[in-house]
Protein backbone atom coordinates (compact mmCIF):
# COMPACT_ATOMS: atom_id res chain seq x y z
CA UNK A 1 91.90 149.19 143.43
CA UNK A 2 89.48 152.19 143.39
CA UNK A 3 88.60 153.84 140.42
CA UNK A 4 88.00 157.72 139.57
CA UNK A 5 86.96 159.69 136.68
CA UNK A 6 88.62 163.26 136.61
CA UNK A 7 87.14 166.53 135.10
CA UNK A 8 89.28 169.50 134.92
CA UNK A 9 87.29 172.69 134.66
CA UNK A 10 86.97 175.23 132.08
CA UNK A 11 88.21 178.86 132.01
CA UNK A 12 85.12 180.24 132.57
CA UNK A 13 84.61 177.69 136.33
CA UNK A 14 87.81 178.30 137.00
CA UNK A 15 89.55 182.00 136.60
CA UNK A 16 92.11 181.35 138.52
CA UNK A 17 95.09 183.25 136.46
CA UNK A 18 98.19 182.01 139.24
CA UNK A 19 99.18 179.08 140.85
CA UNK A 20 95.98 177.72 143.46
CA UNK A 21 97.63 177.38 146.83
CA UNK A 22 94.74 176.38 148.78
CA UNK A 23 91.39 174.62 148.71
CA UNK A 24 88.90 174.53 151.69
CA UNK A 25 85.75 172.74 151.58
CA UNK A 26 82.09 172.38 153.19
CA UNK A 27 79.15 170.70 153.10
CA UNK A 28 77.73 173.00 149.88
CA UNK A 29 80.67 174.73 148.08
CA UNK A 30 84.66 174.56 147.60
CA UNK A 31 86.56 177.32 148.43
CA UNK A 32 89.62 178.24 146.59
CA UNK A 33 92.42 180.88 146.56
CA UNK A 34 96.33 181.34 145.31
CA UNK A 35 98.45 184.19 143.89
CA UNK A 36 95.85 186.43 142.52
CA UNK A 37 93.79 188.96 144.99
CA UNK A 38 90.03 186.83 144.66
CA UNK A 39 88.92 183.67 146.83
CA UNK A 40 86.80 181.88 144.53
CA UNK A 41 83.59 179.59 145.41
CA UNK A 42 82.29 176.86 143.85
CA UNK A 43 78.63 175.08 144.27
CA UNK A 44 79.40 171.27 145.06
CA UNK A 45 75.98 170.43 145.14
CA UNK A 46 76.13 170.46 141.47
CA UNK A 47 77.83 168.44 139.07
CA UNK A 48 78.98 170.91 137.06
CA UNK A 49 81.06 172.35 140.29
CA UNK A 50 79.59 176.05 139.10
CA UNK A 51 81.35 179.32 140.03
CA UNK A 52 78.89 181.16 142.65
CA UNK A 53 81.16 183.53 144.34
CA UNK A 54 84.25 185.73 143.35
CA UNK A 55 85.22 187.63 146.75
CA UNK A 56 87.56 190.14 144.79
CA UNK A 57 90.16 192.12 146.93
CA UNK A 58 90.60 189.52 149.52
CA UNK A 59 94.19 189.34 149.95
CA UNK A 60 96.14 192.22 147.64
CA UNK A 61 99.28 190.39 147.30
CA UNK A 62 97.59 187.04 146.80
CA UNK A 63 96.25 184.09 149.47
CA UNK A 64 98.77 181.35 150.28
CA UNK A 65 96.32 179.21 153.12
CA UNK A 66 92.45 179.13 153.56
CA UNK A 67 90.48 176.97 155.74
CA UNK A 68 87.14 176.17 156.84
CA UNK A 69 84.98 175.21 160.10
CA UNK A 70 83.67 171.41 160.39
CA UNK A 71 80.36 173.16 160.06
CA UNK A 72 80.69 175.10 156.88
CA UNK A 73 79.55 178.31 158.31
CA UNK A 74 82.74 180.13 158.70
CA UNK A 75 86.24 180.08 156.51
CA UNK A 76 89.61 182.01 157.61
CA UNK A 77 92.49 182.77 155.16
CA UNK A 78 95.99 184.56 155.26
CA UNK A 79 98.01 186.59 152.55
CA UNK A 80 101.18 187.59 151.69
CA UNK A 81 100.97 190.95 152.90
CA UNK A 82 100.59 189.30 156.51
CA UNK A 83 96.58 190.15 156.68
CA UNK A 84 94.51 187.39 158.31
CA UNK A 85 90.73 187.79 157.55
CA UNK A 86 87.90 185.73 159.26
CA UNK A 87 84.90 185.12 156.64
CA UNK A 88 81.36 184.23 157.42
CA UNK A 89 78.46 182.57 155.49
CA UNK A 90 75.43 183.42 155.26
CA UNK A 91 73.02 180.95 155.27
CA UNK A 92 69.73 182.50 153.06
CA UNK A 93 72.19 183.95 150.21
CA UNK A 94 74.87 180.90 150.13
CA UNK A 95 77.05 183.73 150.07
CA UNK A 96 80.64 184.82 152.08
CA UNK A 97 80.90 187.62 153.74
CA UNK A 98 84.51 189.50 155.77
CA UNK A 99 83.51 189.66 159.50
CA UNK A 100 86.43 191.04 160.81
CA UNK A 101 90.89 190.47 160.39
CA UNK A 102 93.41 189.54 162.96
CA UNK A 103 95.35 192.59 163.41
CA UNK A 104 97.85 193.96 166.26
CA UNK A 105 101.36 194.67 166.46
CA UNK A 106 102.48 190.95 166.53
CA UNK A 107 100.26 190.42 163.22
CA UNK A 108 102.65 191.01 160.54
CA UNK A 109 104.00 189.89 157.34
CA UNK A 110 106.09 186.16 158.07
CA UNK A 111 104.25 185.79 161.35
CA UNK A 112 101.04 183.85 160.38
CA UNK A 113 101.10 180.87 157.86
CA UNK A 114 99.10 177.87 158.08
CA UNK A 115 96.07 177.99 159.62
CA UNK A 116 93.06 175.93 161.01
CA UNK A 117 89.48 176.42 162.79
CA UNK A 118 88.52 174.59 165.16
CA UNK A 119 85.45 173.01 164.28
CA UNK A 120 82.45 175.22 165.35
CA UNK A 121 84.27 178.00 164.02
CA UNK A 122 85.44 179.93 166.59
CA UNK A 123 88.48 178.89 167.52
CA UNK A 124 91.74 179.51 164.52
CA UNK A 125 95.52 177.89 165.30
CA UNK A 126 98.53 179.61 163.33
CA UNK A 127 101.96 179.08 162.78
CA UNK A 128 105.00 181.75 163.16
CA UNK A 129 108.25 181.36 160.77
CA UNK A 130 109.93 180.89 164.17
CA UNK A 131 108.19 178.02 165.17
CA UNK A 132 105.11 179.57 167.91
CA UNK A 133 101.77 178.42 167.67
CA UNK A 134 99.10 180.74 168.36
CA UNK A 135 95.42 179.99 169.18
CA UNK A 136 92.90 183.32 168.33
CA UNK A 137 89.18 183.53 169.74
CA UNK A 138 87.63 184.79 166.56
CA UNK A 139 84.04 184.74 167.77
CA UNK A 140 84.93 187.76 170.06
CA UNK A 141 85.34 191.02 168.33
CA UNK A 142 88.75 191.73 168.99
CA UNK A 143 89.77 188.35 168.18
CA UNK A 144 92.48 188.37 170.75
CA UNK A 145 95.54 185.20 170.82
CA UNK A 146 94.57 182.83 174.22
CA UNK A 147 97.43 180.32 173.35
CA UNK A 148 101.05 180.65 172.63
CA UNK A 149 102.55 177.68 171.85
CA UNK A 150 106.33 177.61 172.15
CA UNK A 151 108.73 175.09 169.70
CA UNK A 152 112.00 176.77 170.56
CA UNK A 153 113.64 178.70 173.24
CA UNK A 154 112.37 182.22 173.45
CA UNK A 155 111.43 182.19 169.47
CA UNK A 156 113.78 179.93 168.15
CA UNK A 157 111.92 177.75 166.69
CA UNK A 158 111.66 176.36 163.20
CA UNK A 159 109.33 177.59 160.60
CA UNK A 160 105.53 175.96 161.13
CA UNK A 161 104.85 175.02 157.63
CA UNK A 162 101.73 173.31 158.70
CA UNK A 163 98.67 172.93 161.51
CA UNK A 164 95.48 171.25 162.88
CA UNK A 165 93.08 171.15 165.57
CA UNK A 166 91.59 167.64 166.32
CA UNK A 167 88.21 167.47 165.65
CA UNK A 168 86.93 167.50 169.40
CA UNK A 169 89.21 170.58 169.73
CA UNK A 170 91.33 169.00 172.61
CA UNK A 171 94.89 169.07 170.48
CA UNK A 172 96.27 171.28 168.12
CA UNK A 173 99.22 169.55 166.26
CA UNK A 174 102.04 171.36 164.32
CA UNK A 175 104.89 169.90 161.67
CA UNK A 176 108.13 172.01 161.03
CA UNK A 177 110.84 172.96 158.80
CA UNK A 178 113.43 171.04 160.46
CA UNK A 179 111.27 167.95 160.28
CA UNK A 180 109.54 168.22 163.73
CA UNK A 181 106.09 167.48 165.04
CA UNK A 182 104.43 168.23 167.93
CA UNK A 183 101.20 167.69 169.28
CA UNK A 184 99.71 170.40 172.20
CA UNK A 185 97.25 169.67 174.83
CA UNK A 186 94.82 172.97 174.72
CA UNK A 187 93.74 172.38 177.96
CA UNK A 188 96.73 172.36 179.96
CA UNK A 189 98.45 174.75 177.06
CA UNK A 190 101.35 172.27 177.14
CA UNK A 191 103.17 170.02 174.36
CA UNK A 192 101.42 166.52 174.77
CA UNK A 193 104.26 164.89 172.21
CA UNK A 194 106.83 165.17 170.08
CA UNK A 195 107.11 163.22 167.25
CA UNK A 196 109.54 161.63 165.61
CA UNK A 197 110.05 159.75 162.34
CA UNK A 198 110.08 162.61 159.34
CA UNK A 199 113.67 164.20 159.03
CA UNK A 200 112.99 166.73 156.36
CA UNK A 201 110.29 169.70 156.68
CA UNK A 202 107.22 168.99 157.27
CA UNK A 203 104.28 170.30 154.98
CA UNK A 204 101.29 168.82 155.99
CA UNK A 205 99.53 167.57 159.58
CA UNK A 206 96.33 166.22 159.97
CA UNK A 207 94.28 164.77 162.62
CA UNK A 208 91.86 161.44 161.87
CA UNK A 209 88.30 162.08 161.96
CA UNK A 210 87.76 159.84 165.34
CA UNK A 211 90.81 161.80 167.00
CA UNK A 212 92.65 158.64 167.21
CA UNK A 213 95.68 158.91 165.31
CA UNK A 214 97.97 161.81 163.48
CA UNK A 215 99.42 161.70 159.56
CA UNK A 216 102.03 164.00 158.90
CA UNK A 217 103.99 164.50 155.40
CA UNK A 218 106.77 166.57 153.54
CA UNK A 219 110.03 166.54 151.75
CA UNK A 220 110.49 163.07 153.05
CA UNK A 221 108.11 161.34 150.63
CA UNK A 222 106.21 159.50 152.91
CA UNK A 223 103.10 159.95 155.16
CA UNK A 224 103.89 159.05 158.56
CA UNK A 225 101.16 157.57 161.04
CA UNK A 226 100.77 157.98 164.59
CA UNK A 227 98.57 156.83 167.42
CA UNK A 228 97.22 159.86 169.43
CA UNK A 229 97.42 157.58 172.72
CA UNK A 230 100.60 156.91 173.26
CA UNK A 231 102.49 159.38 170.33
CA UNK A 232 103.70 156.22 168.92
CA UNK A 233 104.80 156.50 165.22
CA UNK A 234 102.86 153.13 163.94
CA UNK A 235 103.40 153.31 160.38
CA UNK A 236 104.62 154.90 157.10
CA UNK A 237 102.64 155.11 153.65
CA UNK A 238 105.23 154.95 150.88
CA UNK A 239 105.01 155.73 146.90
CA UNK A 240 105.06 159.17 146.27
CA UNK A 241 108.87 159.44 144.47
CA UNK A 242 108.52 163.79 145.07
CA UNK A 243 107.96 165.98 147.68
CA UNK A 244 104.37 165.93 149.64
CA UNK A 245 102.68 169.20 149.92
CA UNK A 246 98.74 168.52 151.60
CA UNK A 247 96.89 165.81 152.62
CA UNK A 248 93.58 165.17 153.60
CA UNK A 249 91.72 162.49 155.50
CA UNK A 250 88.19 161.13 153.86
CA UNK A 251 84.96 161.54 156.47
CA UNK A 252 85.23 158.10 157.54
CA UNK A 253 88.76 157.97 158.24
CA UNK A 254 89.29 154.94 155.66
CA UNK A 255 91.23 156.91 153.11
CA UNK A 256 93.85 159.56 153.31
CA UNK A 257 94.14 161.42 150.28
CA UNK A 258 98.22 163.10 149.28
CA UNK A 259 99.17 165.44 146.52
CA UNK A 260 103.28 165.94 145.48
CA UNK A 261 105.37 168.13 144.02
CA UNK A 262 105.09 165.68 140.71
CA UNK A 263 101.64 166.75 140.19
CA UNK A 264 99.92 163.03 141.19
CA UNK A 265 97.54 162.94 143.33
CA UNK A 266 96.86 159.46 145.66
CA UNK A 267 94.43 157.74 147.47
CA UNK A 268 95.38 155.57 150.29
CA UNK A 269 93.42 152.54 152.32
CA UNK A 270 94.60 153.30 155.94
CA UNK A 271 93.55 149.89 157.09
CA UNK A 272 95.49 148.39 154.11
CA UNK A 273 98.67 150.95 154.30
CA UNK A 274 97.89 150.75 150.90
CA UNK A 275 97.54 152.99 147.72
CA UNK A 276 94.54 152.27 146.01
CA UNK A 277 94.69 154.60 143.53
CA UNK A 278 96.99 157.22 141.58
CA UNK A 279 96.12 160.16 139.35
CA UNK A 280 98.11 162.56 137.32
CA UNK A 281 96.37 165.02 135.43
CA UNK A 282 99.56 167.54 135.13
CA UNK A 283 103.57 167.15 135.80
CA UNK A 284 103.08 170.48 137.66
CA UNK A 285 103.14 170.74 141.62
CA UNK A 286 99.92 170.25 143.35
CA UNK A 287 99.25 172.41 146.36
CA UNK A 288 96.10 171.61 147.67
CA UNK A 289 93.62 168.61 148.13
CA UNK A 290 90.68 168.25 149.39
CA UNK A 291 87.75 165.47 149.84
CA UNK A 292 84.59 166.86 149.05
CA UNK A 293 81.15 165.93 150.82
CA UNK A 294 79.82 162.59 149.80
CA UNK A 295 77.20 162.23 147.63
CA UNK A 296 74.62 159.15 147.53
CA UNK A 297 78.13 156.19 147.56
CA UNK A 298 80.23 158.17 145.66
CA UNK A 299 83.24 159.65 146.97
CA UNK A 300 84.93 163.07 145.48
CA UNK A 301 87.97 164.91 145.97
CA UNK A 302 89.47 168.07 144.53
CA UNK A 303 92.98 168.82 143.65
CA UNK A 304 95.34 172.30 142.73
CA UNK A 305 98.15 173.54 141.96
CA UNK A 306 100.85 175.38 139.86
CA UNK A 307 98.30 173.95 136.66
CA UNK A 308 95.92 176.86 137.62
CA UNK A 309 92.85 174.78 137.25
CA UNK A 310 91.12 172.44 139.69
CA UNK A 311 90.28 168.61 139.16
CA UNK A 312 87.10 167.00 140.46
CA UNK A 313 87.55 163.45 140.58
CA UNK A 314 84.34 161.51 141.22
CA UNK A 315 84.50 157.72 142.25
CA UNK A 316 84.21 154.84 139.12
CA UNK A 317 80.63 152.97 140.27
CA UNK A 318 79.96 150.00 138.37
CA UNK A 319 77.24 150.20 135.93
């Protein structure tokens, strides 16, 4: 088994005053936002996990998904109000700046919820709450939609609780309401699978690191597995007894990390289709989880929720 030691923040590092619905992470800082108007950033690169940014008046009716680009330089988040901003970093301050919002006619309140970036940055996937998947070019200034992605029959779709681009940006993959995944082929703009084996909504998707195979998780309880090949569902992790809101895969691929509705928080060996190792700092939900970037052999992860305060776990090493 793997060990970790947890530290919850203070008040003062963490002034989050509503549930935390999302974390997003990069190579420097941890990015955090939930039902209050402020995305808040933290310094990784110090142990103390520091407060360096408050970007106040982000999202007026509060922030329910954030991500971040492979290459740290660029973030993307959506409110409740329907907005979708785009957020760049600049490099000499460490600091976040707005560059610009996904607006239009079709942009409204219920029609974007999760999102990802592809990951130089300049590519974002979205869901719809009837089931489309849209693909934005956010490096051009008008930041106009080159993909629609369709689930259902002329919007019928089910609800796209969840979304991710593959690393080499060649599928985006979606999981649903109704319990249904599919992967798309960007190139051809056409649905590569669709996946079976969850048959309760789906709440997280997320691609390995090497492209290679899919996890997917929800109301089921489990984390399903599947090889990006073929679209063959190769395996279920099992031991969360509550509802599984995010998960995240480790750098390496070797460890998938899940949060539930039951406020624990595990780490699982892929290889093994084991759980190595099972935290529970609060009985209330946790929304978000995130590995954060290795230091020297120690691994870190993050976790969120309806607690209002985020976790840093660092990895046990033997003395």
């Amino acid at each position: 088994m793997v060990s970790y030691l947890a530290t919850v923040a203070n008040p003062q590092a963490c002034p989050h005053i509503t549930d935390i619905f999302a974390l997003a992470s990069t190579p420097k800082a941890l990015l955090s936002a939930g039902g209050s108007s402020t995305i808040h950033v933290h310094d990784t690169t110090d142990p103390a996990f520091p407060l360096k940014q408050s970007i106040s008046n982000a999202h007026k009716l509060g922030c329910h998904h954030l991500c971040t680009s492979r290459n740290g330089r660029y973030a993307a988040s959506a409110g409740f109000g329907g907005e979708v901003k785009i957020w760049a970093l600049n490099p000499d301050t460490g600091e976040w700046s707005n560059t610009g919002e996904i607006t239009g006619a079709s942009v409204q309140a219920g029609e974007v919820w999760a999102l990802a970036l592809s990951e130089d940055g300049g590519y974002l996937a979205s869901t719809t709450n009837d089931g489309r998947i849209n693909v934005w070019d956010v490096v051009d200034d008008a930041k106009p939609k080159i993909r629609e992605y369709e689930t259902g029959s002329a919007g019928s779709g089910s609800f796209g609780m969840c979304v991710d681009l593959s690393r080499d940006g060649k599928f985006t993959a979606s999981g649903h309401q109704n319990g249904a995944i599919y992967i798309f082929d960007n190139d051809t703009g056409r649905i590569l699978y669709s996946l079976s084996g969850l048959a309760k909504p789906v709440r997280a998707v997320a691609f390995s690191p090497g492209n290679t195979r899919l996890a997917a998780a929800g109301d089921a309880g489990i984390i399903a597995l599947y090889d990006m090949k073929h679209g063959e569902h190769i395996g279920n992790l099992t031991g969360h007894s509550s509802w599984i809101t995010t998960i995240d895969w480790s750098d390496t691929g070797e460890y998938l990390l899940s949060g539930s509705m039951d406020g624990k928080v595990k780490v699982w060996s892929v290889e093994r289709s084991d759980c190595v190792a099972t935290h529970s700092e609060t009985d209330k939900a946790l929304w978000a989880v995130r590995w954060l970037p290795k230091t020297g052999r120690s691994e870190m992860f993050c976790t969120a929720g309806a607690n209002r305060s985020l976790t840093f776990y660092r990895e046990a090493t033997g003395g």
